[in-house]
Protein backbone atom coordinates (compact mmCIF):
# COMPACT_ATOMS: atom_id res chain seq x y z
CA UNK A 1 0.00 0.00 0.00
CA UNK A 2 2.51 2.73 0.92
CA UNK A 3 2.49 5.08 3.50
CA UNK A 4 1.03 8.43 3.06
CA UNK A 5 2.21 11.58 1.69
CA UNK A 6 3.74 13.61 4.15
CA UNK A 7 1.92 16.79 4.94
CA UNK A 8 3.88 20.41 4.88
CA UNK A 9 2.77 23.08 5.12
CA UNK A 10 1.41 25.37 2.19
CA UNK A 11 2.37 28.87 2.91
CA UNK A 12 5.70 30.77 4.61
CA UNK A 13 4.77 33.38 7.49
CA UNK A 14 6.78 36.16 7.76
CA UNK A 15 10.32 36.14 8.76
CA UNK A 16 9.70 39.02 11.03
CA UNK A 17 6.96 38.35 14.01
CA UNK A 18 6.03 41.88 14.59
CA UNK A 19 6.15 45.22 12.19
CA UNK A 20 3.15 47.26 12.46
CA UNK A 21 3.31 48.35 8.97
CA UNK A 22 2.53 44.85 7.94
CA UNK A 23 0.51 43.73 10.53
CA UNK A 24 -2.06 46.98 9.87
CA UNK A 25 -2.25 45.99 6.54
CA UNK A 26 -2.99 42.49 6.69
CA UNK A 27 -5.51 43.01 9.07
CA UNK A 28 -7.10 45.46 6.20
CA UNK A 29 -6.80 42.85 3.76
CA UNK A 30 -8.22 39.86 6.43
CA UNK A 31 -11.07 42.71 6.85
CA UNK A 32 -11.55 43.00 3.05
CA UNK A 33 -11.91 39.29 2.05
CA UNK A 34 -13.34 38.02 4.72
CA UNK A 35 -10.32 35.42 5.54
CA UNK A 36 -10.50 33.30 8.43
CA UNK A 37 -6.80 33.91 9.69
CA UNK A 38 -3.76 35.16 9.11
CA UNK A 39 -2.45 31.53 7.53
CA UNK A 40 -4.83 31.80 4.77
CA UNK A 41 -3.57 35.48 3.57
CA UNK A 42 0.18 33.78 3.77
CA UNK A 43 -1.23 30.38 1.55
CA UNK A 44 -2.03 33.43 -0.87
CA UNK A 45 0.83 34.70 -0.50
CA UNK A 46 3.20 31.64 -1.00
CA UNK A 47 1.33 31.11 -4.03
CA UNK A 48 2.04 34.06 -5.43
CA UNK A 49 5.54 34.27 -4.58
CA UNK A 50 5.54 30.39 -6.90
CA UNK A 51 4.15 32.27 -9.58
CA UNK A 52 6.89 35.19 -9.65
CA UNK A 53 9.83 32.68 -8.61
CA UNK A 54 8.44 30.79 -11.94
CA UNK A 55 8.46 34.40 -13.91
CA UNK A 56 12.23 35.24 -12.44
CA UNK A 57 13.82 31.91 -13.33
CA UNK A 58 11.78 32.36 -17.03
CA UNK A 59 13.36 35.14 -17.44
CA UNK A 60 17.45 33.71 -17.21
CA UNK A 61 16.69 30.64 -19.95
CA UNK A 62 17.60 30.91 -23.56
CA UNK A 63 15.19 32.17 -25.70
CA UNK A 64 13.54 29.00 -26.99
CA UNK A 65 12.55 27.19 -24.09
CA UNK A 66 12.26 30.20 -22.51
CA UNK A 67 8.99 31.53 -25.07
CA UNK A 68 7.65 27.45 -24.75
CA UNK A 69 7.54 28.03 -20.81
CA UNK A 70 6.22 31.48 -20.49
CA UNK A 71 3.49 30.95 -22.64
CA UNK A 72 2.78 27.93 -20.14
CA UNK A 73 3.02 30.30 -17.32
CA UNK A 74 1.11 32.95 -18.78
CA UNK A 75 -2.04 30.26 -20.07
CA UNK A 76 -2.28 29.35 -16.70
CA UNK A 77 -2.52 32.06 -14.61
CA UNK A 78 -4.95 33.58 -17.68
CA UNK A 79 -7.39 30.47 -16.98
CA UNK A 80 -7.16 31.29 -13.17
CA UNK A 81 -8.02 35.18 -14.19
CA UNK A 82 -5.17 36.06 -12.40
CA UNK A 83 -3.80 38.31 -15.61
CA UNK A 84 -5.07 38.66 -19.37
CA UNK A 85 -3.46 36.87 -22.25
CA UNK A 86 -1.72 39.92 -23.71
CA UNK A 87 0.74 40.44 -20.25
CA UNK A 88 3.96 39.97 -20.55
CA UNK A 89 5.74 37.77 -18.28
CA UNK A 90 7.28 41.37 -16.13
CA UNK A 91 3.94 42.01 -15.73
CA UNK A 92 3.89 38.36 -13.45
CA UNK A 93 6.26 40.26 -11.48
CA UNK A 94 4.03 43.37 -10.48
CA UNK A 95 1.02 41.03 -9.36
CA UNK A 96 -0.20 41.94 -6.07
CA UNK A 97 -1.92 39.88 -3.18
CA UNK A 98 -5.48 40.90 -3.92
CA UNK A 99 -5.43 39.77 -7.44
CA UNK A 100 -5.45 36.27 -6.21
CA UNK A 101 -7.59 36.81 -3.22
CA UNK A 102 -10.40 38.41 -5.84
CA UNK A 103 -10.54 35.05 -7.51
CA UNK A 104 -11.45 33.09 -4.50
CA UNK A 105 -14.56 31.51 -4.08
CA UNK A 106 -15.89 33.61 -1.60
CA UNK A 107 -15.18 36.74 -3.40
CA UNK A 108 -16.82 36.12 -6.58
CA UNK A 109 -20.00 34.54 -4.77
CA UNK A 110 -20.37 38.19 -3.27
CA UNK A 111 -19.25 39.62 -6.68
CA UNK A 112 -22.27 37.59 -8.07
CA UNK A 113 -24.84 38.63 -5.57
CA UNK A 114 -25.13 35.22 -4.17
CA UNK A 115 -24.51 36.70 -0.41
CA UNK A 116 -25.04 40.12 1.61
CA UNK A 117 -21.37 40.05 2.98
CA UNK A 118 -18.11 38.64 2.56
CA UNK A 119 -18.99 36.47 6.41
CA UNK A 120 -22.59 35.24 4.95
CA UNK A 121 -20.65 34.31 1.48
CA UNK A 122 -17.81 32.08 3.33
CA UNK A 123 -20.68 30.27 5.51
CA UNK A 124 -23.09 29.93 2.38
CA UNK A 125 -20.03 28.07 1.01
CA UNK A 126 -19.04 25.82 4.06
CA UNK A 127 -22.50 24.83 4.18
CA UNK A 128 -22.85 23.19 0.87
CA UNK A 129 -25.41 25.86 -0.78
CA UNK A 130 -22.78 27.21 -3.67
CA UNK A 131 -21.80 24.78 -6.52
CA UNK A 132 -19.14 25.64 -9.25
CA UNK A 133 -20.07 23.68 -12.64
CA UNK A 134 -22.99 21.45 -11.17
CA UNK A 135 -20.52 20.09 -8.26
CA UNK A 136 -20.98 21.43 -4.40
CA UNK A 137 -17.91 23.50 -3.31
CA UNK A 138 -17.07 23.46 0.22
CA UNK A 139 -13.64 25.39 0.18
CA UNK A 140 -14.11 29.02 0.26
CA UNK A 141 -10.64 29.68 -0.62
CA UNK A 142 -11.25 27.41 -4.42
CA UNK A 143 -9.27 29.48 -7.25
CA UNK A 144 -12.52 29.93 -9.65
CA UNK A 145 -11.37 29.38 -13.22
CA UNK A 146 -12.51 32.06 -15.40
CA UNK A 147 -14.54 29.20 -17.76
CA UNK A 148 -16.46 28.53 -14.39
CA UNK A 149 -16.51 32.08 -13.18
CA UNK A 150 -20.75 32.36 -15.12
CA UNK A 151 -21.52 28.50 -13.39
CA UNK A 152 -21.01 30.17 -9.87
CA UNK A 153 -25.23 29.08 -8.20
CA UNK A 154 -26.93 27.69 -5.82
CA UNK A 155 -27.02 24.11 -5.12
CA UNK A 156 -30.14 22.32 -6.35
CA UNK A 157 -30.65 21.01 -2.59
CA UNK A 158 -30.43 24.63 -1.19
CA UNK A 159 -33.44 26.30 -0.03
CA UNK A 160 -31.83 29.40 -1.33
CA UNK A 161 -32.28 28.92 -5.15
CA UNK A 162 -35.74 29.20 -4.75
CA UNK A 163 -36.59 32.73 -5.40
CA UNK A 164 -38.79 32.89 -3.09
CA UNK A 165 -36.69 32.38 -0.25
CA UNK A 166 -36.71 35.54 1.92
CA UNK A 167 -32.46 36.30 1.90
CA UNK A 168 -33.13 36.13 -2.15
CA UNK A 169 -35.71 38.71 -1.62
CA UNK A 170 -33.89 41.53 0.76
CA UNK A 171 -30.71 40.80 -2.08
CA UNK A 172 -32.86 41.43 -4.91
CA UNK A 173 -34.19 45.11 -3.42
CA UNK A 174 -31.72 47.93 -4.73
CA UNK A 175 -28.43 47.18 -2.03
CA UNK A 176 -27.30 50.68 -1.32
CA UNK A 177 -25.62 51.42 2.18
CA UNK A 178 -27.55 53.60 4.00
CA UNK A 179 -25.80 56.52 5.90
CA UNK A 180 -26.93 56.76 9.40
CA UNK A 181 -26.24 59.97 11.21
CA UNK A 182 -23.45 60.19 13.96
CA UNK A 183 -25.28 60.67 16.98
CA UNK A 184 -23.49 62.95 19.87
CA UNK A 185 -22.46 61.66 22.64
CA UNK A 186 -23.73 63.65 25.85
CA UNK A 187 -20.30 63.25 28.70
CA UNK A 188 -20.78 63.58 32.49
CA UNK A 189 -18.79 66.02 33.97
């Protein structure tokens, strides 16, 4: 039979524990995407840091294999919507965080209007009522291809594709944020 693969992990954490510069804006981005933890913004991360490792090595080949393996690289990360077909492979270079963490799951169910928030679109997923292509998806963080991006629904056993369904109706009504006044706050002397 064979013994099984030996798990490791899938992301690097910092090398530094505390700088408040980074920590601030991770918590923004955790805040933003509505990420469970700090591990899952480093998985992102690592993954991107693949990608530009890929793009740097690319870059010292000859020119022949060199065309044959960017055009790889760049097919790819155009299927995952991560950049268009016309980039070039410097362009792999300037990708940010956030362009990976907009293809996630749980982004483009919100970007769809499946959810109210980021929270409600994480738990709709975890709960088995989003499917990707006619199959239930269960992992929020699932890189959405860009041929499944328009498949992106409820599941036929979820009570939320009926239309019906009262959360279908409040998402339907025009969603603008309404500005509540600042109250003042009377102080004891």
């Amino acid at each position: 039979m064979g013994d099984p693969r030996k798990g490791r992990k899938k992301y690097t954490s910092p090398g530094h524990p505390y700088q408040k510069a980074r920590l601030e804006n991770e918590l923004i981005i955790i805040g933003k995407y509505g990420l469970r933890n700090k591990k899952e913004l480093w998985r992102a991360r690592t993954k991107l840091a693949n990608y530009r490792s890929q793009a740097r090595s690319l870059l010292g080949l000859e020119s022949d294999t060199r065309i044959e393996r960017e055009k790889l690289l760049i097919d790819k990360l155009n299927r995952l919507g991560i950049i268009s077909v016309e980039t070039e492979i410097d362009d792999v270079l300037s990708l940010e965080v956030e362009t990976i963490l907009k293809r996630r799951l749980q982004t483009q169910v919100l970007e769809k209007g499946l959810a109210g928030t980021i929270y409600q679109a994480r738990q709709l997923i975890t709960h088995r009522h989003i499917m990707v292509q006619g199959r239930i998806m269960t992992s929020p963080s699932y890189i959405v291809p860009v041929a499944s991006e328009n498949d992106i629904a409820y599941a036929s056993t979820s009570p939320f594709g009926d239309e019906a369904h009262t959360m279908n109706a409040s998402l339907s009504r025009e969603s603008t944020i309404l500005e509540i006044p600042e109250k003042k706050i009377m102080r004891r002397r």
